[in-house]
C-alpha atoms as a PDB file:
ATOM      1  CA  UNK A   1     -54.981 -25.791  70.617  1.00  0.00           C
ATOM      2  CA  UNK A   2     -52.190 -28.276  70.098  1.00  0.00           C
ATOM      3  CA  UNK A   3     -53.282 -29.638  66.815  1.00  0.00           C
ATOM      4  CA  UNK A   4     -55.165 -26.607  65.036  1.00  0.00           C
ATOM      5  CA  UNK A   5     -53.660 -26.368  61.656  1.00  0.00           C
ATOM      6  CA  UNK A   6     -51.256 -23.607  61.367  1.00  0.00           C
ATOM      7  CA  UNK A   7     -52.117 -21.769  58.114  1.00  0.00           C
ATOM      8  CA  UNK A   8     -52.036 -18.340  56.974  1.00  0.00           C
ATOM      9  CA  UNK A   9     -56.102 -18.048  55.944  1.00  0.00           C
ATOM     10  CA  UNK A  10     -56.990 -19.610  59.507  1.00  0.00           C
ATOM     11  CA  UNK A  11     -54.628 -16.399  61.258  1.00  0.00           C
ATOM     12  CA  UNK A  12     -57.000 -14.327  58.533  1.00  0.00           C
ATOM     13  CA  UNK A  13     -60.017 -15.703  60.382  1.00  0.00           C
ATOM     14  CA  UNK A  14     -58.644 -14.926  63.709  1.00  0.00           C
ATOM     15  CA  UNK A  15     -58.000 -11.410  62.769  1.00  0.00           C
ATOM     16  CA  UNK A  16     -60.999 -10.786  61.182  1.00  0.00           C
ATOM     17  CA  UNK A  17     -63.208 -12.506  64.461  1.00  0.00           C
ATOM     18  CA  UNK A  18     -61.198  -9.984  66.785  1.00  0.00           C
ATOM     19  CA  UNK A  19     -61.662  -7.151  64.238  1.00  0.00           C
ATOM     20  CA  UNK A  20     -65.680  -7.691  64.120  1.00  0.00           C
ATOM     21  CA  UNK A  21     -65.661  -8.453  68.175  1.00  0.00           C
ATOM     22  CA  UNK A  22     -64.010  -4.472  68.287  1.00  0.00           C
ATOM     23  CA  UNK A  23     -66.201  -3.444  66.051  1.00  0.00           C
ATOM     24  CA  UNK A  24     -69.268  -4.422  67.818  1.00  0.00           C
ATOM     25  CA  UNK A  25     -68.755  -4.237  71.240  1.00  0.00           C
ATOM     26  CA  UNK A  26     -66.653  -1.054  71.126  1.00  0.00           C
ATOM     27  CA  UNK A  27     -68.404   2.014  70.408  1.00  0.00           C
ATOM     28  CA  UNK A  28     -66.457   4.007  68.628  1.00  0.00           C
ATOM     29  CA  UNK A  29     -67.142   5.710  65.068  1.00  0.00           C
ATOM     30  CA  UNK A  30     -66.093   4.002  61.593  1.00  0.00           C
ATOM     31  CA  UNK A  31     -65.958   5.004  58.401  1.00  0.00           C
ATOM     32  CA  UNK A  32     -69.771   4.265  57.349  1.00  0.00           C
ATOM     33  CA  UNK A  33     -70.672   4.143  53.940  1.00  0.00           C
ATOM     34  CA  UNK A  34     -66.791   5.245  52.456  1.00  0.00           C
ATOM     35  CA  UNK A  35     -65.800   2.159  54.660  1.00  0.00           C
ATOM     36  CA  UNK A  36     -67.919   0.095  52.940  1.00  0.00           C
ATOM     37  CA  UNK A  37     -67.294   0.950  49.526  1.00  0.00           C
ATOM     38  CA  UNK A  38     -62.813   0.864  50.418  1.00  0.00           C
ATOM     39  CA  UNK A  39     -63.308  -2.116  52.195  1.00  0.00           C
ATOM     40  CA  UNK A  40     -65.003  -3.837  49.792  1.00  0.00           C
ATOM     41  CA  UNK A  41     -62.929  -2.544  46.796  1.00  0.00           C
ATOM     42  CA  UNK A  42     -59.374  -3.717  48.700  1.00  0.00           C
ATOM     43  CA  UNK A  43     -61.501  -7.183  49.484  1.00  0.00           C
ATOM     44  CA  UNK A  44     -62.143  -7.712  45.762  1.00  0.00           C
ATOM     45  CA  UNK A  45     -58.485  -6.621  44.598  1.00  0.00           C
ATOM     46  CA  UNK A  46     -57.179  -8.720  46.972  1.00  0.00           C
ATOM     47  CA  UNK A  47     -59.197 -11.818  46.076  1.00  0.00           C
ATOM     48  CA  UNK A  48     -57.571 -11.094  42.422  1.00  0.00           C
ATOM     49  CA  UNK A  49     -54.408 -11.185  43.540  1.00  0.00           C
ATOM     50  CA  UNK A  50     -54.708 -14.444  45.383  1.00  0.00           C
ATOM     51  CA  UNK A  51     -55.718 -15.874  42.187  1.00  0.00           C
ATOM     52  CA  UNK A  52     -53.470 -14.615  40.047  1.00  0.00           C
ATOM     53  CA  UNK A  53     -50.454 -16.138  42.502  1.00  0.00           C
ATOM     54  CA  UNK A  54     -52.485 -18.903  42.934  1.00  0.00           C
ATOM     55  CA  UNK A  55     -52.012 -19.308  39.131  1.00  0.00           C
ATOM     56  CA  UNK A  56     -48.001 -19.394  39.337  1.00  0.00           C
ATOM     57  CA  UNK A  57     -48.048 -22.079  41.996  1.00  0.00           C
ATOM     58  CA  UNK A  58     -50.057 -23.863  39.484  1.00  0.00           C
ATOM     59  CA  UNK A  59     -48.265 -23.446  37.032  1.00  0.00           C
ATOM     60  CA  UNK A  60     -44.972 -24.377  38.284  1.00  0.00           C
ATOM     61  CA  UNK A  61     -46.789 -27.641  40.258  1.00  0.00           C
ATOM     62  CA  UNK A  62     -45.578 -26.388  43.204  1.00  0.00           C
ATOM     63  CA  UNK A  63     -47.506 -26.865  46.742  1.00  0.00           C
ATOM     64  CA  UNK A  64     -49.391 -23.619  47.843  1.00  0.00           C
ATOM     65  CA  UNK A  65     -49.065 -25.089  51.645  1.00  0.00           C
ATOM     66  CA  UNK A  66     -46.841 -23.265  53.868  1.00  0.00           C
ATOM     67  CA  UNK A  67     -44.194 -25.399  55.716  1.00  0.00           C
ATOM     68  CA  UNK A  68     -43.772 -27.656  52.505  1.00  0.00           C
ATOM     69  CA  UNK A  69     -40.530 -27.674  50.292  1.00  0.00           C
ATOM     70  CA  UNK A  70     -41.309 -25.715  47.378  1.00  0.00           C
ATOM     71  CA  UNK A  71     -40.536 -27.332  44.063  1.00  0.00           C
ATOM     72  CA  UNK A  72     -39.929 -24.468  41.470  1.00  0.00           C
ATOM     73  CA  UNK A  73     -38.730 -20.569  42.198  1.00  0.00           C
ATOM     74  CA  UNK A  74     -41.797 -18.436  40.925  1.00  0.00           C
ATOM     75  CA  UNK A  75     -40.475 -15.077  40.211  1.00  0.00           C
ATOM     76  CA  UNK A  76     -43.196 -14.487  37.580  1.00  0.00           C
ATOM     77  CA  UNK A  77     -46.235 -12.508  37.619  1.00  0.00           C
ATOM     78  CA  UNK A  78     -47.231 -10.822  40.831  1.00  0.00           C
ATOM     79  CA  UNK A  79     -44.038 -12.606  42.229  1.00  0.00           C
ATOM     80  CA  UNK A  80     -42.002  -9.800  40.143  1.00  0.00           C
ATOM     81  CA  UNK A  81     -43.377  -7.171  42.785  1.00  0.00           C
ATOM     82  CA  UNK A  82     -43.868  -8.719  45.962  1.00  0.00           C
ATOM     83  CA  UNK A  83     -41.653 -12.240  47.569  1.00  0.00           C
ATOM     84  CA  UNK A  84     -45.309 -12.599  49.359  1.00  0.00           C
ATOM     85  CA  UNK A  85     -48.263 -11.651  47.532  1.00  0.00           C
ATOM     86  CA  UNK A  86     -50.769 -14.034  49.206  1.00  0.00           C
ATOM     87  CA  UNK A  87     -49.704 -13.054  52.495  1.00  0.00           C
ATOM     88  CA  UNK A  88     -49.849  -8.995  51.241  1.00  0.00           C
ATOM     89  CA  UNK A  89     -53.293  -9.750  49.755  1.00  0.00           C
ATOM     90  CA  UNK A  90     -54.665 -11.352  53.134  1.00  0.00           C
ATOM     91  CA  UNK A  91     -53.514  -8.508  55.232  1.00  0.00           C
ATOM     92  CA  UNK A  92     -55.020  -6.177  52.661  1.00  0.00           C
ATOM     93  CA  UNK A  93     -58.676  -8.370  53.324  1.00  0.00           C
ATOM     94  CA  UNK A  94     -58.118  -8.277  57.078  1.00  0.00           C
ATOM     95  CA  UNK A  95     -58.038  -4.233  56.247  1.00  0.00           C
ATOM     96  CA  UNK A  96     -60.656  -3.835  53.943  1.00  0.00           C
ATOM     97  CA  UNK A  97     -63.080  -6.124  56.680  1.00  0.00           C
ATOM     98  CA  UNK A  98     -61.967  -3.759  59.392  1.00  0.00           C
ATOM     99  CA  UNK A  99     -62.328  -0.861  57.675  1.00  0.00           C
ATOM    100  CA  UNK A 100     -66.513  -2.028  56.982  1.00  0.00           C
ATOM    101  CA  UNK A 101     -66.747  -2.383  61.092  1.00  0.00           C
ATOM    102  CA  UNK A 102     -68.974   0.196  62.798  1.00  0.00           C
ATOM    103  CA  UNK A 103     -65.192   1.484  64.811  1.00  0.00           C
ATOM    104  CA  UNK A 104     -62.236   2.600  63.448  1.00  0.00           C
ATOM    105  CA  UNK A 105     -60.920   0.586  66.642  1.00  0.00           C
ATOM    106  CA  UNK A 106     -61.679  -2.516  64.501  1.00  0.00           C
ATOM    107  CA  UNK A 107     -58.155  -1.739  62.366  1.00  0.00           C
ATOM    108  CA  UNK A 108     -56.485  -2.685  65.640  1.00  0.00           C
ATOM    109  CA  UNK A 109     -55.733  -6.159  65.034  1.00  0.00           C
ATOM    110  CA  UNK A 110     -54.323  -6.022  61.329  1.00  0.00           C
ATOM    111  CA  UNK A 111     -50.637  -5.543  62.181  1.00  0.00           C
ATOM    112  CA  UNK A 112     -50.461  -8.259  64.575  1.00  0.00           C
ATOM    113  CA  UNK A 113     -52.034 -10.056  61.332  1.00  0.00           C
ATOM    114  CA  UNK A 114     -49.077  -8.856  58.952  1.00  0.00           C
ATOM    115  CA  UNK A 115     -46.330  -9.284  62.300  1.00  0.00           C
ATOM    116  CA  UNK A 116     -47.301 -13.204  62.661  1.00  0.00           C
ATOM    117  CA  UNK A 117     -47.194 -13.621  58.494  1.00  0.00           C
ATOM    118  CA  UNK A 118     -43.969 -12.080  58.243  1.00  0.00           C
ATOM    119  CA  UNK A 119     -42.429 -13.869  61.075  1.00  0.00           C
ATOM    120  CA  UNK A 120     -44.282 -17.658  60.850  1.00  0.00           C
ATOM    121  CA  UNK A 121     -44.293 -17.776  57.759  1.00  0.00           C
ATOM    122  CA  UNK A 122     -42.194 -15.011  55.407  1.00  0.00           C
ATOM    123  CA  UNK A 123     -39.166 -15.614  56.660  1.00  0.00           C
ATOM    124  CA  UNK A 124     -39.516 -18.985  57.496  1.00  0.00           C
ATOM    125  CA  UNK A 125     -40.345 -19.427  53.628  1.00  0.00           C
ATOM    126  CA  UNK A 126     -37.376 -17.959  52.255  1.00  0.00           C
ATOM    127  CA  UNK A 127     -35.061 -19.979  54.393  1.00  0.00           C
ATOM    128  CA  UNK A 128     -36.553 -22.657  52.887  1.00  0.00           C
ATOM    129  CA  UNK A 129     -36.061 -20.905  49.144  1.00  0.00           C
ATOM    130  CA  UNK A 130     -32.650 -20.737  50.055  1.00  0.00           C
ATOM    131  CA  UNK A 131     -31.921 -24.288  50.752  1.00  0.00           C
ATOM    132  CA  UNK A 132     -33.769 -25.332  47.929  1.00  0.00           C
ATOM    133  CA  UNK A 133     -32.758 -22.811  45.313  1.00  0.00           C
ATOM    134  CA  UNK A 134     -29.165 -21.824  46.591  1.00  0.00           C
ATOM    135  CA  UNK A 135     -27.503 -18.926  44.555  1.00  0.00           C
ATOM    136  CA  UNK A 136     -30.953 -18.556  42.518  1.00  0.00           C
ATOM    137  CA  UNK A 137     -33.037 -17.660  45.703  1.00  0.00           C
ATOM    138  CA  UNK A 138     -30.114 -15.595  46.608  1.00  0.00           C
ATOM    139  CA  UNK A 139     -30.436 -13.399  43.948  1.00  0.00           C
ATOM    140  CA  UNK A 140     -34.134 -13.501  43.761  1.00  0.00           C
ATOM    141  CA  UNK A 141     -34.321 -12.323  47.483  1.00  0.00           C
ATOM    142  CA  UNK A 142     -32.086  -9.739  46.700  1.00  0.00           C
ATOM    143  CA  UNK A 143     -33.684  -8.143  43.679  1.00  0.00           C
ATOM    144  CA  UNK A 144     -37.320  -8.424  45.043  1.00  0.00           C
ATOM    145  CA  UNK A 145     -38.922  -7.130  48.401  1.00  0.00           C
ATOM    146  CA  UNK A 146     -40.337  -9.557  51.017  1.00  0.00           C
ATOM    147  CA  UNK A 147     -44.014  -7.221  50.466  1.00  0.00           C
ATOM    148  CA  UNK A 148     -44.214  -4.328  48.936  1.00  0.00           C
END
């Protein structure tokens, strides 16, 4: 798949497909109803923190899309805590959805999720801050962690 756009919610999807396949077709026992209710509560945080980041690229009119040149260094809000919140909060969804499967098995797939974040697009990111932002992305990096 040559030309399939490379983005961070379509590796989500991925995960989540393989986490549902797992939980299907391999029997083994989940969580039931306390999987249901976590799932969904880290689902729902998660979906707040995506908008609350969402709100400092905004803010600072610069683009959301990975692989562009950022414009501004956000360092406010959830940016205080984490250099990647988005990419935290989708992990954290690809958790909570595995954690609602019918198999435990289903939790398989989520560090390959967080490995391929990290490593396309993490640290690909803040080589970018640092050419755009010298010293100030320097000393950002250094004071803040890459996710939790």
């Amino acid at each position: 798949m040559k030309n399939a756009p490379d983005l961070p919610p379509i590796w989500l999807l991925g995960t989540m497909a393989t986490s549902w396949a797992i939980g299907r077709f391999v029997p083994v026992a989940g969580l039931g109803a306390f999987g249901d209710w976590l799932g969904a509560a880290l689902i729902g945080a998660s979906l707040a923190l995506i908008l609350w980041a969402g709100v400092w690229f905004w803010r600072k009119k610069t683009p959301i899309e990975p692989h562009h040149a950022p414009k501004a260094l956000i360092v406010e809000g959830p940016y205080r805590v984490s250099r990647n919140p988005i990419y935290l909060a989708l992990v954290v969804i690809a958790l909570g959805y595995a954690l609602r499967q019918p198999s435990i098995l289903a939790l398989l797939p989520v560090p390959a999720l967080w490995w391929v974040l990290d490593r396309r697009f993490a640290q690909v990111e803040e080589a970018g801050l640092r050419r755009a932002f010298g010293p100030a992305a320097e000393t950002y990096l250094a004071q803040s962690r890459r996710w939790l």
